[in-house]
N, C-alpha and C. Protein backbone atom coordinates (compact mmCIF):
# COMPACT_ATOMS: atom_id res chain seq x y z
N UNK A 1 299.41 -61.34 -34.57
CA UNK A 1 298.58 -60.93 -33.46
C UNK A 1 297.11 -61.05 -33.87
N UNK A 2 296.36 -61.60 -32.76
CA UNK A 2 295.00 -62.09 -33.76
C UNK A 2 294.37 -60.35 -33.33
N UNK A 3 293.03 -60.53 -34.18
CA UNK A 3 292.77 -59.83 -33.76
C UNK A 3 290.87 -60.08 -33.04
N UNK A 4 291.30 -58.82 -31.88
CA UNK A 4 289.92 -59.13 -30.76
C UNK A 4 288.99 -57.92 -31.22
N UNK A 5 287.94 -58.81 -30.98
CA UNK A 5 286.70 -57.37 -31.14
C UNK A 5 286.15 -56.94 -29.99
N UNK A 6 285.57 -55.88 -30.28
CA UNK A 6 285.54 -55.01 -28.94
C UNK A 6 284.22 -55.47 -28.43
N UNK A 7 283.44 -55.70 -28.70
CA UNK A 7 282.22 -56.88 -27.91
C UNK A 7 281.94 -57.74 -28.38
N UNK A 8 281.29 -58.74 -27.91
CA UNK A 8 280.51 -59.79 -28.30
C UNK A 8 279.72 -60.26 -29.25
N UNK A 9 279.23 -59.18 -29.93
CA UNK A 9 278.12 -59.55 -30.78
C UNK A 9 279.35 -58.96 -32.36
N UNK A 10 279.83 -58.45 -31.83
CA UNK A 10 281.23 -58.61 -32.96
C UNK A 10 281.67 -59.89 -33.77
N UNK A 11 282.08 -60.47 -32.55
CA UNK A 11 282.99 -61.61 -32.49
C UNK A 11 282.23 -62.53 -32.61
N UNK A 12 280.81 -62.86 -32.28
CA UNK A 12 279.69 -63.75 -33.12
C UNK A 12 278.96 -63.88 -34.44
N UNK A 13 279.65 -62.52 -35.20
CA UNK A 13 278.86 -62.18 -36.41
C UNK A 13 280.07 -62.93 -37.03
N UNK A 14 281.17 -62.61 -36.68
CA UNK A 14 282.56 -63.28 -37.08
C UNK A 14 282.34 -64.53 -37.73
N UNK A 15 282.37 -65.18 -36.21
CA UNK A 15 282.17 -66.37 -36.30
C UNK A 15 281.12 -67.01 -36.99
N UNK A 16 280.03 -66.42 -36.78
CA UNK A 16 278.90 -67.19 -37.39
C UNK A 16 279.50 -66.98 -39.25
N UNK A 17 279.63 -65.76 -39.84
CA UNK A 17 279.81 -65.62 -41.18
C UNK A 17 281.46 -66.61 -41.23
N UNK A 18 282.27 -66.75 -40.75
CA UNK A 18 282.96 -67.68 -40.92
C UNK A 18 282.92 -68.85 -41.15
N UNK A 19 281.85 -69.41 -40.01
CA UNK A 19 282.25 -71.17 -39.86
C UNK A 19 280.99 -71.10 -41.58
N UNK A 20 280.02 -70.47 -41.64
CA UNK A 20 279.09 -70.50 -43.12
C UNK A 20 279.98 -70.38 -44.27
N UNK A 21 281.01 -69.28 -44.39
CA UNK A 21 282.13 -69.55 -45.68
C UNK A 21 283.22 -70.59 -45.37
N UNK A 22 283.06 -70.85 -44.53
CA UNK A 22 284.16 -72.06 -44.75
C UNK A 22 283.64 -73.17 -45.22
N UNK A 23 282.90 -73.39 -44.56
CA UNK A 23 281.52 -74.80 -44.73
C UNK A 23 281.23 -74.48 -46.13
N UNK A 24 281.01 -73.54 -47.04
CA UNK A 24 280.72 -73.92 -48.59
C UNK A 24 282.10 -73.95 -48.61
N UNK A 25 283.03 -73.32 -48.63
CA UNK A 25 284.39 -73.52 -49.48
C UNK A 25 284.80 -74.55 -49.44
N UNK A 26 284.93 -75.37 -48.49
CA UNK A 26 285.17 -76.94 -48.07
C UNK A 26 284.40 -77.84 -49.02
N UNK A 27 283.14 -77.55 -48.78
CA UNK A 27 282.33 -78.19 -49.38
C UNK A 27 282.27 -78.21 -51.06
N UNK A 28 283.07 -76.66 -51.41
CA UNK A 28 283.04 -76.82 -53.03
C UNK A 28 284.19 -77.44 -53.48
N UNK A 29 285.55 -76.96 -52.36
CA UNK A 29 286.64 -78.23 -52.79
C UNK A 29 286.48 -79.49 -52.82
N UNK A 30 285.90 -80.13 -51.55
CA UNK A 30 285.61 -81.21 -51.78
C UNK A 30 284.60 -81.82 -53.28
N UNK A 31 283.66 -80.93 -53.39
CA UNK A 31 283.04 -81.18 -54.29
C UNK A 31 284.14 -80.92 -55.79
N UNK A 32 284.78 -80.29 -56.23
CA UNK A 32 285.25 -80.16 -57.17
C UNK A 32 286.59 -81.36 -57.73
N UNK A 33 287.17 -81.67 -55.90
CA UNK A 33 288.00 -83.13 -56.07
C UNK A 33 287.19 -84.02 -56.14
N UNK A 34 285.95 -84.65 -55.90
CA UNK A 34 285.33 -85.97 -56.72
C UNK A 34 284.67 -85.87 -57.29
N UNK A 35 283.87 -84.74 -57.92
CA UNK A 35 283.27 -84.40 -59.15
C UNK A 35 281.76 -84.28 -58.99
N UNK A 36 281.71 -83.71 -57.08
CA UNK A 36 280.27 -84.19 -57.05
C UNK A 36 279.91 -83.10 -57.04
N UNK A 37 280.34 -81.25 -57.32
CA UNK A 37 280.13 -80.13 -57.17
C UNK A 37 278.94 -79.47 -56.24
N UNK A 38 277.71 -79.78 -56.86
CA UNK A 38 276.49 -78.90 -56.00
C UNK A 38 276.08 -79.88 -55.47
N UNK A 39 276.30 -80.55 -54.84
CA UNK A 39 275.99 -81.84 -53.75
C UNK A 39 276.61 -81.38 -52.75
N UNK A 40 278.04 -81.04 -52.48
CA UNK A 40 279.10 -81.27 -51.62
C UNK A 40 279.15 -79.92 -51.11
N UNK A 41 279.18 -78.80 -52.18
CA UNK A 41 278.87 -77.32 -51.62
C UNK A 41 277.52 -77.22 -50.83
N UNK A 42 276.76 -77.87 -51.54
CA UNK A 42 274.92 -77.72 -50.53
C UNK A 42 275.11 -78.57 -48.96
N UNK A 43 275.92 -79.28 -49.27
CA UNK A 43 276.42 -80.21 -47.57
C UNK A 43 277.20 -78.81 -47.11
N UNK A 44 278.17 -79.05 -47.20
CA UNK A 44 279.29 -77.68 -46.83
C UNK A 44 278.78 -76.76 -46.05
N UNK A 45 277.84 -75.75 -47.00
CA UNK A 45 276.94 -75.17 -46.22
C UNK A 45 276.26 -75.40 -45.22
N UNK A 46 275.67 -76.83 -45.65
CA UNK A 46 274.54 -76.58 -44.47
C UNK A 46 275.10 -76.79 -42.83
N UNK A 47 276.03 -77.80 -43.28
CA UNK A 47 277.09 -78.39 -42.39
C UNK A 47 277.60 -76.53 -41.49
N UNK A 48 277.99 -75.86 -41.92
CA UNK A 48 278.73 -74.43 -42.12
C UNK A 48 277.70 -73.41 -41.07
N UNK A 49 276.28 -73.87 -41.79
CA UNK A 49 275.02 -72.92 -40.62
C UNK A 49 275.03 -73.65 -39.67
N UNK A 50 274.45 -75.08 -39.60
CA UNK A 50 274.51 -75.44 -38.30
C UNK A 50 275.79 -75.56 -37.07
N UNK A 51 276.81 -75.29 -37.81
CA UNK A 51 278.28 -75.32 -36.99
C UNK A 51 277.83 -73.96 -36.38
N UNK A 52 277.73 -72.77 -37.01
CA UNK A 52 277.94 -71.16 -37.22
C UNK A 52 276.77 -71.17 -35.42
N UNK A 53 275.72 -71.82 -36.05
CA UNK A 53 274.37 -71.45 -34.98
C UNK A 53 274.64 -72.20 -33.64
N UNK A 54 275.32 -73.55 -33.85
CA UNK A 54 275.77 -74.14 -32.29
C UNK A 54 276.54 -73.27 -31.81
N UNK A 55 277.62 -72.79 -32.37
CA UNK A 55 278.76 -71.54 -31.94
C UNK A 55 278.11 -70.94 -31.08
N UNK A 56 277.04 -70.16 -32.32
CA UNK A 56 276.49 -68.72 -31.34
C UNK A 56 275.90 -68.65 -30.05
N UNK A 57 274.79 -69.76 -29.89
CA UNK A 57 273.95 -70.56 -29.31
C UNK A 57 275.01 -71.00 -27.96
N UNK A 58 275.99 -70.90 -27.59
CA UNK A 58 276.86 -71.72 -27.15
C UNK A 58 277.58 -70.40 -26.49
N UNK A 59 278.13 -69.72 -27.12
CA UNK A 59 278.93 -67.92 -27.11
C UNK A 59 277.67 -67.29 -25.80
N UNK A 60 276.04 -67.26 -26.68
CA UNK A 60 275.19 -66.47 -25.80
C UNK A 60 274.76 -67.04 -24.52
N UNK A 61 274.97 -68.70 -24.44
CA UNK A 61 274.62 -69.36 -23.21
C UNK A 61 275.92 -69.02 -21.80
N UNK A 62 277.19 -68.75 -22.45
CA UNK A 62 278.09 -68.32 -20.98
C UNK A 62 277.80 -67.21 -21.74
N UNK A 63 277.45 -65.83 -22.17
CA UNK A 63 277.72 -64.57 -21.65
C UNK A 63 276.27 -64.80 -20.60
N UNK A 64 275.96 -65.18 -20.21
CA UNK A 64 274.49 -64.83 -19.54
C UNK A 64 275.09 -65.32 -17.97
């Protein structure tokens, strides 16, 4: 059962701190399978904020 948060700005902090740890973790696996480590985590990330901020950006444009 997933679970729902009780407003909005819940469920955007979520998300935003999500799609940012996933985006390095991705990015350090990837980096750690071809050996390119702090290259691939610094993509990951950044890749990870800008995913996180279209989300939000996107979440606050239909609650309005």
């Amino acid at each position: 059962m997933p679970i729902r948060p009780r407003n909005a700005s819940i469920g955007a902090a979520l998300s935003l701190s999500g799609t940012v740890l996933g985006g390095l973790l991705i990015g350090a696996l990837v980096g750690v399978r071809w050996d390119c480590n702090p290259k691939a985590a610094a993509i990951g990330l950044f890749l990870g904020i800008v995913v996180g901020f279209y989300n939000l950006a996107k979440a606050m444009w239909i609650q309005r």
